[in-house]
C-alpha atoms as a PDB file:
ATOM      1  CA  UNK A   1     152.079 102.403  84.318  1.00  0.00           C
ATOM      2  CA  UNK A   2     148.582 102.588  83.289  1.00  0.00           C
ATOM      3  CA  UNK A   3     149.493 103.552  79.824  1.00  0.00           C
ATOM      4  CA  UNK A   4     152.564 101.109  79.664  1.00  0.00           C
ATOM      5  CA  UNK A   5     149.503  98.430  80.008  1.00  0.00           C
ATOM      6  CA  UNK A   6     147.213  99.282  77.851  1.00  0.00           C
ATOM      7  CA  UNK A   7     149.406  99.712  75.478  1.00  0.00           C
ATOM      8  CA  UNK A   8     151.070  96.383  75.981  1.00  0.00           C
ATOM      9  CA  UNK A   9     147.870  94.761  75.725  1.00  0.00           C
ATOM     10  CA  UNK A  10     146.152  96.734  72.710  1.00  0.00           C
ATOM     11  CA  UNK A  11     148.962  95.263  70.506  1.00  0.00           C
ATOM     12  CA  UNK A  12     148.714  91.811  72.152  1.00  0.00           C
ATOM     13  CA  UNK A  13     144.781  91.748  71.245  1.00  0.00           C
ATOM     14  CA  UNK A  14     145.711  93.842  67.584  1.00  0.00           C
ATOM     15  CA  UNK A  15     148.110  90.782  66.979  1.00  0.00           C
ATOM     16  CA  UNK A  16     145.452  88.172  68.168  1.00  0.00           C
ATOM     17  CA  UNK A  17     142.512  89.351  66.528  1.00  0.00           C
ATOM     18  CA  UNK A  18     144.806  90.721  63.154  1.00  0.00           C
ATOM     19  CA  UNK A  19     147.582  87.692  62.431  1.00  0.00           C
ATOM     20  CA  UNK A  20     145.550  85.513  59.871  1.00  0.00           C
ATOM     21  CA  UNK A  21     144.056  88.623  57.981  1.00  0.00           C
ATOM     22  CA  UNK A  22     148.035  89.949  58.155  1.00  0.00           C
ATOM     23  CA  UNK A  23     149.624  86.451  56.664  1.00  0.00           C
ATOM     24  CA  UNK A  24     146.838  86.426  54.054  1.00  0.00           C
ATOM     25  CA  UNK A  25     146.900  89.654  52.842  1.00  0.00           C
ATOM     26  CA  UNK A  26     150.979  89.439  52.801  1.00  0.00           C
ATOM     27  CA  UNK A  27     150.036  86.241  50.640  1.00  0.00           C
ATOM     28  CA  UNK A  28     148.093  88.019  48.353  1.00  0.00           C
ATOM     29  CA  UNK A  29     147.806  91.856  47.546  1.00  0.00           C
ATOM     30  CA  UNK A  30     144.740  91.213  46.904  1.00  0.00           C
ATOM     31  CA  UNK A  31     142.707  90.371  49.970  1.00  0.00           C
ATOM     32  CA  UNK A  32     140.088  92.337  50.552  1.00  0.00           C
ATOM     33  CA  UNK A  33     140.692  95.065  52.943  1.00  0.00           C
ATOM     34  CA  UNK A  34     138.946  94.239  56.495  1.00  0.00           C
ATOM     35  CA  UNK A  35     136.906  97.405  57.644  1.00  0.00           C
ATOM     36  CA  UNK A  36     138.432  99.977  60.503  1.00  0.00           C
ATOM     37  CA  UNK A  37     136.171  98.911  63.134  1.00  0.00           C
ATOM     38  CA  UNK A  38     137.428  95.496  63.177  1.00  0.00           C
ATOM     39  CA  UNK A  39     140.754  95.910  62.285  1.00  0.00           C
ATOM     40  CA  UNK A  40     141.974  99.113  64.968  1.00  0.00           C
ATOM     41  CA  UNK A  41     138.948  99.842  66.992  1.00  0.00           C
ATOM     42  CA  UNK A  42     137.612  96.342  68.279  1.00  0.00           C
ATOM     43  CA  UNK A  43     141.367  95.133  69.428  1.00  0.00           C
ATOM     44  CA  UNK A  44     141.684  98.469  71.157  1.00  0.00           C
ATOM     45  CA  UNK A  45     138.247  98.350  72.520  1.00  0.00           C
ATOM     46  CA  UNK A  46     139.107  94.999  73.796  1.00  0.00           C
ATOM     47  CA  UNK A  47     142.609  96.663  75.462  1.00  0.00           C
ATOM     48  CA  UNK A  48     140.831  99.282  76.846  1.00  0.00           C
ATOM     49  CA  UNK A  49     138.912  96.727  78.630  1.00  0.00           C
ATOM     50  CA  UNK A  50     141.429  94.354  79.672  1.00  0.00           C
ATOM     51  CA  UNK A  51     143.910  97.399  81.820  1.00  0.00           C
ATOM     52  CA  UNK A  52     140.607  98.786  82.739  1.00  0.00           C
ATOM     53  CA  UNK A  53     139.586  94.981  84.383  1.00  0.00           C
ATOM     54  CA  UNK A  54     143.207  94.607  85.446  1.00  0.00           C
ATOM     55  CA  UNK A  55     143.578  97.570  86.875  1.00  0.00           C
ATOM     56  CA  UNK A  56     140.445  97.471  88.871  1.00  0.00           C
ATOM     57  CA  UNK A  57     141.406  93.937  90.487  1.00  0.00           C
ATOM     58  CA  UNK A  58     144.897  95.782  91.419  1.00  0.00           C
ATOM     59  CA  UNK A  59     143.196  98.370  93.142  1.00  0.00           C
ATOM     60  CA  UNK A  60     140.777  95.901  94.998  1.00  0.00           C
ATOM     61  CA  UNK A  61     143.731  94.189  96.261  1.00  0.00           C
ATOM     62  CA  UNK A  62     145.566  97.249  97.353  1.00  0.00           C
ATOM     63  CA  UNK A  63     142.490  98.135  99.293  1.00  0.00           C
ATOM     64  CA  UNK A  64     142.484  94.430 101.056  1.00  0.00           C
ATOM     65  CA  UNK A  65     145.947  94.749 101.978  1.00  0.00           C
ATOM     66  CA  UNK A  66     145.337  97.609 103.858  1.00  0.00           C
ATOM     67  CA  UNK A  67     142.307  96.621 105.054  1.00  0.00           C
ATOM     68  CA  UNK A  68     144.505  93.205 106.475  1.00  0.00           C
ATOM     69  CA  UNK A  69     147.372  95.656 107.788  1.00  0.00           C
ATOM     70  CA  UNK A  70     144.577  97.437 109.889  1.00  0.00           C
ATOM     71  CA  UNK A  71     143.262  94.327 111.361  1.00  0.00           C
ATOM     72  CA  UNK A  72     146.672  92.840 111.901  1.00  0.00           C
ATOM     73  CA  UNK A  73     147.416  96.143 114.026  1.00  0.00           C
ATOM     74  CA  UNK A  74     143.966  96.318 115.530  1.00  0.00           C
ATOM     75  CA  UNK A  75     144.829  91.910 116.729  1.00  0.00           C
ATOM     76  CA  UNK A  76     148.105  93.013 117.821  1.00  0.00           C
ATOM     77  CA  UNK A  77     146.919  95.777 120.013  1.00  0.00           C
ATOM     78  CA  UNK A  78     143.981  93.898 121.432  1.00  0.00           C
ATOM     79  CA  UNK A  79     146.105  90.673 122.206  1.00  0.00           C
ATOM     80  CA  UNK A  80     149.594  92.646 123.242  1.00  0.00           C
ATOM     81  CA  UNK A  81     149.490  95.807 124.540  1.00  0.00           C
ATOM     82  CA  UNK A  82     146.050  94.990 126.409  1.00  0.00           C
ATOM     83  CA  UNK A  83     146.689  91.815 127.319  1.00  0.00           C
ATOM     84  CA  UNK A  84     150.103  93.540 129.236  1.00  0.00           C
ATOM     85  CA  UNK A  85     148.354  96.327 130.773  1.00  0.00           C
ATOM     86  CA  UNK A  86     146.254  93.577 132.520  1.00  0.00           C
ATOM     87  CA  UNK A  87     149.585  91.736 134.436  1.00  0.00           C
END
């Protein structure tokens, strides 16, 4: 999934950073060629970054769900199953 997403959003930012210099140069032969770091490398820098940022937040919330499911079992034992040992 991981891969799926980055490379979902490595074209998304190659598109975004790419589309004028793509028109114009489809305009006209001639356009001077953009160099390799800008052109492949910063978009997928800029991917790389994005799943990595996305993927963290995904994990953080995985973590607070369980985190919630813990407490919500930990409430229901305190309030429940003590509170009917007591009657």
């Amino acid at each position: 999934m991981i891969l799926i997403s980055l490379i979902i959003n490595t074209v998304i930012f190659f598109l975004i950073t790419n589309w004028s210099y793509l028109q114009k140069k489809k305009a006209d032969p001639n356009y001077p060629n953009r160099p390799l770091t800008i052109f492949i490398l910063f978009p997928l820098a800029l991917g790389i970054v994005f799943t990595l940022i996305v993927d963290a937040f995904k994990g953080v919330m995985i973590y607070q769900l369980i985190l919630f499911l813990v407490a919500a079992v930990l409430l229901y034992w305190i309030f429940f199953v003590m509170n009917n040992r007591n009657k």
